[in-house]
N, C-alpha and C. Protein backbone atom coordinates (compact mmCIF):
# COMPACT_ATOMS: atom_id res chain seq x y z
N UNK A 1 72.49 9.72 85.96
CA UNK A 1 71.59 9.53 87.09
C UNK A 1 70.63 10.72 87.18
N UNK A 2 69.53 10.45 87.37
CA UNK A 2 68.39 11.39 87.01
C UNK A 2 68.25 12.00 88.70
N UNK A 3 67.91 13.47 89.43
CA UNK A 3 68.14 13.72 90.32
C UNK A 3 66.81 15.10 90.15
N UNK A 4 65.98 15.10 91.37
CA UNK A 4 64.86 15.45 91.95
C UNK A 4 65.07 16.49 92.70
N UNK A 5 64.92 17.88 92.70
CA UNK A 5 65.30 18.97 93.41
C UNK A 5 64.10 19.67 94.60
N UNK A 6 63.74 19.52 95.43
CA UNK A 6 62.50 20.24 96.54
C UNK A 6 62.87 21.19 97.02
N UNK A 7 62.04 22.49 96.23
CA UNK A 7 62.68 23.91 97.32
C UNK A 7 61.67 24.95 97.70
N UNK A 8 61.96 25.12 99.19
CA UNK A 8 60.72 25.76 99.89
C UNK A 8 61.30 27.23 100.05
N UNK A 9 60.68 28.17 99.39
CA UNK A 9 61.34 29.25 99.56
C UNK A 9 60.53 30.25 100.63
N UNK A 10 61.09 30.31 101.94
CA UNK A 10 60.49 31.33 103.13
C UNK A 10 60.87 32.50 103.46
N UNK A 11 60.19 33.56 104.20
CA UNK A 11 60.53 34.60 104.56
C UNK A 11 61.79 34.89 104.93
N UNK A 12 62.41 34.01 105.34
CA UNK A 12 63.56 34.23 106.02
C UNK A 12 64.71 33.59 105.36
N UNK A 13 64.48 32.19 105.33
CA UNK A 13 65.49 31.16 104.38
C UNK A 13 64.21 30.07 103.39
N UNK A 14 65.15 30.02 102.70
CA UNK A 14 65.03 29.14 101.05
C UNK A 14 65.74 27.92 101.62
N UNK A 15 64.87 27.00 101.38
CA UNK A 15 65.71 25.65 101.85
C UNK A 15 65.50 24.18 100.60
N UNK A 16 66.49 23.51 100.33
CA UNK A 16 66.12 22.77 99.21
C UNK A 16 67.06 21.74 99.26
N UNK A 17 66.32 20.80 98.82
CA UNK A 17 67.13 19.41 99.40
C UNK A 17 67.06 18.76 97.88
N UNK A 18 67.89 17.96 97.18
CA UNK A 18 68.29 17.33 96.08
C UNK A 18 68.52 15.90 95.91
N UNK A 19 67.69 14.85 95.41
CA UNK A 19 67.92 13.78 95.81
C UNK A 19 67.88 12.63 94.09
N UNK A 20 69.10 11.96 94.60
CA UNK A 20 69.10 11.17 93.30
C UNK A 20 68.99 9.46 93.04
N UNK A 21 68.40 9.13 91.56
CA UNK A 21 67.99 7.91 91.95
C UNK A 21 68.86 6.94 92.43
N UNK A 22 70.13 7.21 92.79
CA UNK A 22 71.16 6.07 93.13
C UNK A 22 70.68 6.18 95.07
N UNK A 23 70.09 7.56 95.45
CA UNK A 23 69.86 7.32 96.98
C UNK A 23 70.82 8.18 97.38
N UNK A 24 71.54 9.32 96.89
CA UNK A 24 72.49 10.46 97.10
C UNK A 24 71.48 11.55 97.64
N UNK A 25 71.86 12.01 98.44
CA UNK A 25 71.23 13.30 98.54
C UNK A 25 72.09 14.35 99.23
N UNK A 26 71.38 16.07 98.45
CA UNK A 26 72.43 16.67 98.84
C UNK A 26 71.00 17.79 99.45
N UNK A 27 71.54 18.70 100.36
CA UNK A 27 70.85 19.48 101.16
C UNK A 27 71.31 21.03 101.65
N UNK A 28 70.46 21.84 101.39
CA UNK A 28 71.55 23.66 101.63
C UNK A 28 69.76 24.20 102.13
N UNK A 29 70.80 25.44 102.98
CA UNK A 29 69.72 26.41 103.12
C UNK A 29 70.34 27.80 103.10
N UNK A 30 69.59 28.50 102.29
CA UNK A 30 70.12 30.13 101.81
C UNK A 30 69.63 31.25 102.65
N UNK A 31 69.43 32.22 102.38
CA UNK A 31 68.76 33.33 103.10
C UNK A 31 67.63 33.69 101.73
N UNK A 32 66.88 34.06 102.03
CA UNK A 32 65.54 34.17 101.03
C UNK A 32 65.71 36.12 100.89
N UNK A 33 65.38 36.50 99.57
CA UNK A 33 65.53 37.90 99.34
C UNK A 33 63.69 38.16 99.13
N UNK A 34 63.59 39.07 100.40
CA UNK A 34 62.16 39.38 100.63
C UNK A 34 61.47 39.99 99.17
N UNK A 35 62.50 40.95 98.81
CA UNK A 35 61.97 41.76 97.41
C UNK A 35 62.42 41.07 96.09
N UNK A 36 62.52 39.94 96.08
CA UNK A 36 62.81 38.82 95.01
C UNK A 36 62.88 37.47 95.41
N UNK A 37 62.10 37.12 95.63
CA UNK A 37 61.79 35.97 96.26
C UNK A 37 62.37 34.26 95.01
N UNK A 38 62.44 34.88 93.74
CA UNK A 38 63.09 34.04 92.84
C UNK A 38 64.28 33.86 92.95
N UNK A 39 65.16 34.92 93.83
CA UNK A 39 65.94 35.19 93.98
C UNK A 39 67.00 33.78 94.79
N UNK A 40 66.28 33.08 95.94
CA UNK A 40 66.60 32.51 96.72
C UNK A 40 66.59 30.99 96.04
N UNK A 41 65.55 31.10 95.16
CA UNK A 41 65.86 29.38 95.00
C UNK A 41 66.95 29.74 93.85
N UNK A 42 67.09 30.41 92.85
CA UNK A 42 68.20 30.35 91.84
C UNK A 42 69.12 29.98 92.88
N UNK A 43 69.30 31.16 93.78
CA UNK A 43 70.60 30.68 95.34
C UNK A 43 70.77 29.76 95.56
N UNK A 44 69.32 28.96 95.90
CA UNK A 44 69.53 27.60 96.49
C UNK A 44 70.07 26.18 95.20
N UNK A 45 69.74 26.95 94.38
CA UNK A 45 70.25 25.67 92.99
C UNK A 45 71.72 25.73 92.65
N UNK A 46 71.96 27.04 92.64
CA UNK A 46 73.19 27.04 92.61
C UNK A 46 74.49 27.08 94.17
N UNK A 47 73.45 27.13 95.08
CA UNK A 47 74.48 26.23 95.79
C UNK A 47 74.30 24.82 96.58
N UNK A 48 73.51 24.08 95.77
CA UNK A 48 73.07 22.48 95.72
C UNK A 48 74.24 22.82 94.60
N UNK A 49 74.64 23.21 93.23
CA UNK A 49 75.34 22.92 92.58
C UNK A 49 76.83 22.45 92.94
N UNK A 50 77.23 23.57 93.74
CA UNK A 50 77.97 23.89 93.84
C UNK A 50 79.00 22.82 95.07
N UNK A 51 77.65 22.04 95.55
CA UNK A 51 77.78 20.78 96.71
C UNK A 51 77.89 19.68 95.81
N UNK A 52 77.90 19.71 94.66
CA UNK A 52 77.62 18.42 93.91
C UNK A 52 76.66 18.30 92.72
N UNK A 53 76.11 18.70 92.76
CA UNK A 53 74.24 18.69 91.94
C UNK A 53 74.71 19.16 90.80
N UNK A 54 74.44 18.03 89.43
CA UNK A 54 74.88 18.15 88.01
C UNK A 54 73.78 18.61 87.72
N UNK A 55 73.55 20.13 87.48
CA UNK A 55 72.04 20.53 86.91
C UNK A 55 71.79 20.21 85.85
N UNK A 56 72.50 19.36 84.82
CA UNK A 56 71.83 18.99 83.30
C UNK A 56 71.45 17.60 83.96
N UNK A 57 71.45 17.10 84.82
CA UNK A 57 70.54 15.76 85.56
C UNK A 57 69.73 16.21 86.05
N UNK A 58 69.35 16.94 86.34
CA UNK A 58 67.58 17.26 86.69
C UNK A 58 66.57 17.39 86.40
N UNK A 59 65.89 16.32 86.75
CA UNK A 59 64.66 15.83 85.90
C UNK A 59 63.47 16.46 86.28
N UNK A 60 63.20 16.64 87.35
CA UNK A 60 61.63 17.10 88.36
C UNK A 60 62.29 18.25 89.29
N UNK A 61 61.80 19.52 89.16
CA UNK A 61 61.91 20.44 90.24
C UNK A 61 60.41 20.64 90.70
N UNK A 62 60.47 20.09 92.25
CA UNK A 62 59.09 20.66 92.81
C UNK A 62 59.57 22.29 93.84
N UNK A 63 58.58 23.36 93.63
CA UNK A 63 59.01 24.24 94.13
C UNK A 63 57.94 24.70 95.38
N UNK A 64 58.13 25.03 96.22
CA UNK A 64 56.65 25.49 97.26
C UNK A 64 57.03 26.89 97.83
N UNK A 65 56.49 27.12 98.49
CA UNK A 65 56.50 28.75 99.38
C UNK A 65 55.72 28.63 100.73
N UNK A 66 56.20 29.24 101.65
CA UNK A 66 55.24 29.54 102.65
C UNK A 66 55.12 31.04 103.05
N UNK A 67 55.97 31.81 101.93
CA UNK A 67 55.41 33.01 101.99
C UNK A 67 54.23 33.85 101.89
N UNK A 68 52.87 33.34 101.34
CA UNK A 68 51.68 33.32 101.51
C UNK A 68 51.02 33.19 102.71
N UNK A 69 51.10 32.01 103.34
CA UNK A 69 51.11 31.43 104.56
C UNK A 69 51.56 32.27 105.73
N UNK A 70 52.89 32.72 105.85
CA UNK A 70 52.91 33.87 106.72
C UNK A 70 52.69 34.68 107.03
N UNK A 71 52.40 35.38 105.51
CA UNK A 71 51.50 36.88 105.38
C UNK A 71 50.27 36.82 106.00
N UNK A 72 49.11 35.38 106.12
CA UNK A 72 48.36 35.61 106.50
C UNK A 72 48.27 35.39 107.98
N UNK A 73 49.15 34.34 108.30
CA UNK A 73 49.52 34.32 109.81
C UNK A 73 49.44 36.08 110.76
N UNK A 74 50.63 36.47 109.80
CA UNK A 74 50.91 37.74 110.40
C UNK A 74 50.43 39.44 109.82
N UNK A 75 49.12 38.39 109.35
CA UNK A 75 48.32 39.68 108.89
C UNK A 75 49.00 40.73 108.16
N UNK A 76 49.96 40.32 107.40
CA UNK A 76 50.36 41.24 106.22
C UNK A 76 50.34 41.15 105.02
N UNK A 77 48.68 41.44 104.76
CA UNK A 77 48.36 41.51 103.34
C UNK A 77 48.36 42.67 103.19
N UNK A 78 48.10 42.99 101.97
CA UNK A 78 48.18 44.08 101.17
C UNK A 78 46.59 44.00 100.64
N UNK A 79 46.14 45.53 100.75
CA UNK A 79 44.09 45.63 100.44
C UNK A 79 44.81 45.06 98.91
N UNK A 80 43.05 44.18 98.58
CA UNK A 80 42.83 43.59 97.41
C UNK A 80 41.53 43.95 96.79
N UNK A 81 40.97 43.80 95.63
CA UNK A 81 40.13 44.18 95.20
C UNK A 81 39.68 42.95 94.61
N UNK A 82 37.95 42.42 94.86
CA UNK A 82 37.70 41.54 94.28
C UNK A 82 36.63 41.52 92.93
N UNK A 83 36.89 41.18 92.11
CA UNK A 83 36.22 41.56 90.48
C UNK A 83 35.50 40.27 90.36
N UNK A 84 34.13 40.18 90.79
CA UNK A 84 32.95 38.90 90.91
C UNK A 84 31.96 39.21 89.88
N UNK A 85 31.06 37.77 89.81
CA UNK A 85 30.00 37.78 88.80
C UNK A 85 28.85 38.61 89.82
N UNK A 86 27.96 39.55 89.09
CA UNK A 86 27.10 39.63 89.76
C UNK A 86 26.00 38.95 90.88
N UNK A 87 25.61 39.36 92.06
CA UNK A 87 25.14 38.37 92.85
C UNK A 87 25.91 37.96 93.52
N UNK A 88 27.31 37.55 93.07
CA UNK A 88 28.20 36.62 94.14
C UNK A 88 29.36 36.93 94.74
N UNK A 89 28.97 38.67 94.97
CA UNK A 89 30.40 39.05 95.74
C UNK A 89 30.47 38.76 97.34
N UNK A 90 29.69 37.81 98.02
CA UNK A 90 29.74 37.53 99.35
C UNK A 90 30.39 35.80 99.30
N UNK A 91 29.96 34.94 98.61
CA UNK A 91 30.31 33.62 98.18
C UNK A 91 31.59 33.54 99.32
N UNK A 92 32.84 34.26 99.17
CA UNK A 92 34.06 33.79 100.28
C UNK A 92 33.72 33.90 101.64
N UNK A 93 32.68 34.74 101.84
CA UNK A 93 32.38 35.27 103.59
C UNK A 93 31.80 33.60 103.87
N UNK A 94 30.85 32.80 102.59
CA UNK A 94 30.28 31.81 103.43
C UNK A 94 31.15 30.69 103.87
N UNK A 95 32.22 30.73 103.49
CA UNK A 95 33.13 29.10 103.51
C UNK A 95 32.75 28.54 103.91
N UNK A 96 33.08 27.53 104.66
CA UNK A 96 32.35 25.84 104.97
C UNK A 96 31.70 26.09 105.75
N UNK A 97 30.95 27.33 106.57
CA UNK A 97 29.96 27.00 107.54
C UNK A 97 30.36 26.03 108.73
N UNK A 98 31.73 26.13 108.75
CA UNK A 98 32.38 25.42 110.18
C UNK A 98 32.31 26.51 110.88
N UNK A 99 32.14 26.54 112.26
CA UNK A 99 32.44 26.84 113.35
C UNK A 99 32.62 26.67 114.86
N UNK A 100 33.08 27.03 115.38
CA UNK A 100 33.23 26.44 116.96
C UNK A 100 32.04 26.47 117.74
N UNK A 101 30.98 26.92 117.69
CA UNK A 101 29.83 26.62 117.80
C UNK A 101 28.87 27.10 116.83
N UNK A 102 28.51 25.60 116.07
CA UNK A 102 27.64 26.10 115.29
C UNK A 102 26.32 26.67 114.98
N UNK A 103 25.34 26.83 116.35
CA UNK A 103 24.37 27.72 116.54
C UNK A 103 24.56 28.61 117.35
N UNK A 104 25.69 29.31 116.95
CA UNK A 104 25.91 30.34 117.49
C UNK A 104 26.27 31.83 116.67
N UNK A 105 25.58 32.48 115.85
CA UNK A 105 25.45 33.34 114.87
C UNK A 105 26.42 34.19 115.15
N UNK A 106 26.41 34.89 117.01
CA UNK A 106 27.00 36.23 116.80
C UNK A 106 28.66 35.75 116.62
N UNK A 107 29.24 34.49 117.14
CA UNK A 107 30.51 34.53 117.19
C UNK A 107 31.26 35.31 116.18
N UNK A 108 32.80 36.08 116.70
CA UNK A 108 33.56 36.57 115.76
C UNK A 108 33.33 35.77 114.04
N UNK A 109 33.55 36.31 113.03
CA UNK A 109 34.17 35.67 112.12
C UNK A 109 35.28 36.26 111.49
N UNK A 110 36.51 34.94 110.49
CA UNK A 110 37.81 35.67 110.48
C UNK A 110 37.54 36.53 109.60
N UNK A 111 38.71 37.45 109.74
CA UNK A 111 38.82 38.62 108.64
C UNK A 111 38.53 38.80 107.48
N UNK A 112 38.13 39.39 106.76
CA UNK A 112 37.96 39.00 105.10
C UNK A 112 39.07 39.53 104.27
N UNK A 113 39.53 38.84 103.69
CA UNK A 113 40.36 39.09 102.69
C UNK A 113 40.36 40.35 101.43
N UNK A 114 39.25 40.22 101.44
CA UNK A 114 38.65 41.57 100.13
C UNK A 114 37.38 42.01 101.28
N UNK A 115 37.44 43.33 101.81
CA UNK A 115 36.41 43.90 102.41
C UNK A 115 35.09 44.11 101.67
N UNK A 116 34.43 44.19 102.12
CA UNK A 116 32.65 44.20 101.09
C UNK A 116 32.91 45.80 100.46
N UNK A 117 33.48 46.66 100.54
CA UNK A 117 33.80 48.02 99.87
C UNK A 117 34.61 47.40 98.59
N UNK A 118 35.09 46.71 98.44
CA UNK A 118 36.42 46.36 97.71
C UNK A 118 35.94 45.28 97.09
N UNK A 119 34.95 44.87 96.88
CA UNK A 119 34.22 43.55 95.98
C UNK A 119 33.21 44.58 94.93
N UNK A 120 33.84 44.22 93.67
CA UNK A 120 33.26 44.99 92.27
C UNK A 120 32.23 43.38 91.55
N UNK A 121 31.32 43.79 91.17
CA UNK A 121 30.40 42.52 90.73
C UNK A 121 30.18 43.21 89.48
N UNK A 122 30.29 42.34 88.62
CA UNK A 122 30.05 42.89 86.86
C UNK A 122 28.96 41.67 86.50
N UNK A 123 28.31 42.58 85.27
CA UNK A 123 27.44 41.47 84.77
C UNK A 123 27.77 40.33 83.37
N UNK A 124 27.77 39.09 83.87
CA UNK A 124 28.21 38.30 83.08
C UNK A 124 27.73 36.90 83.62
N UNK A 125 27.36 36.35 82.88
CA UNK A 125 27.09 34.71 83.06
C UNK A 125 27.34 33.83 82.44
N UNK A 126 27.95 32.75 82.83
CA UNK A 126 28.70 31.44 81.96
C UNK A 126 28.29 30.33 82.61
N UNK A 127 27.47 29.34 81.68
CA UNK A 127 26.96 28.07 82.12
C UNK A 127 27.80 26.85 82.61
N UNK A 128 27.47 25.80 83.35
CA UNK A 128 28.67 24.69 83.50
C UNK A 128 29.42 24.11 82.41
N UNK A 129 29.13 24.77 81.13
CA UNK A 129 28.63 23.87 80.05
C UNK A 129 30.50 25.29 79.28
N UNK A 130 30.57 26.67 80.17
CA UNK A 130 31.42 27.42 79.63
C UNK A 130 30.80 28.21 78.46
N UNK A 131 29.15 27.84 78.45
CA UNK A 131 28.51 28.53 77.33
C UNK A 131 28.31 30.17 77.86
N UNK A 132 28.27 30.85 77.13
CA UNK A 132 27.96 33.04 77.51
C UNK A 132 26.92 33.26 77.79
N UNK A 133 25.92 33.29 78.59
CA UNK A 133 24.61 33.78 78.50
C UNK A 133 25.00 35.19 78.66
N UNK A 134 25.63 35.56 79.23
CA UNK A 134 25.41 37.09 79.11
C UNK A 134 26.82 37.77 79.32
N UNK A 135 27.45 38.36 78.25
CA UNK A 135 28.72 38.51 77.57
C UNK A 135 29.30 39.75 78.99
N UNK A 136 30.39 40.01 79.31
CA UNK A 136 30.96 40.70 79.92
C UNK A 136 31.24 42.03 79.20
N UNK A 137 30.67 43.30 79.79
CA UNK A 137 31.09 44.71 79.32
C UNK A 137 32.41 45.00 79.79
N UNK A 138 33.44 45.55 79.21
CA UNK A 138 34.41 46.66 79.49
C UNK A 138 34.05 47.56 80.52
């Protein structure tokens, strides 16, 4: 019997549910290791195993995170540096041009992810086509 593994690994707990084509399903939640975050789903597989779950039947592991997701919730990123084509180190500030009022210029906008100090633009150009017009220096 072929059996489908889903595991969301979070800040806090790793959770992963196991389901097989007969309509079995088995379900655990671990504690997630902040400084090894691989850490938690191996956990969580091996104790889906350990509930039942024949790991040489496992056909599809889907894996997700919302550890990304929280970091930005709770504003704990880490400074980044962004390495752009020339010309286009602002491109992320424009995103969709949604806002809560849209003729309204001065409103806040959110944080930026890579500060305009921290955006490096090199010269290089590549057509839609993936052709070089103008080769990238070291």
């Amino acid at each position: 019997m072929a059996w489908t593994v889903a595991i969301d690994v979070g800040g806090t707990f790793t959770d992963a549910i196991a389901h097989c084509e007969n309509g079995d399903q088995l379900a655990t939640k671990v504690p997630s290791v902040p400084h090894n975050p691989a850490q938690g789903l191996v956990d969580a597989l091996l104790e889906l195993q350990q509930d039942g779950l024949p790991l040489d039947q496992v056909d599809l592991v889907f894996h997700g995170t919302t550890i990304a997701t929280n970091a930005v919730i709770n504003d704990q990123l880490a400074r980044v540096t962004l390495l752009t084509t020339e010309g286009f180190s602002d491109v992320l500030t424009y995103r969709t041009g949604s806002r809560p009022d849209a003729y309204d210029l001065r409103q806040a906008r959110p944080k930026e992810f890579a500060l305009r100090d921290d955006r490096v633009e090199v010269r290089e150009r590549i057509t839609g086509q993936r052709e070089v017009l103008v080769q990238l220096e070291a």
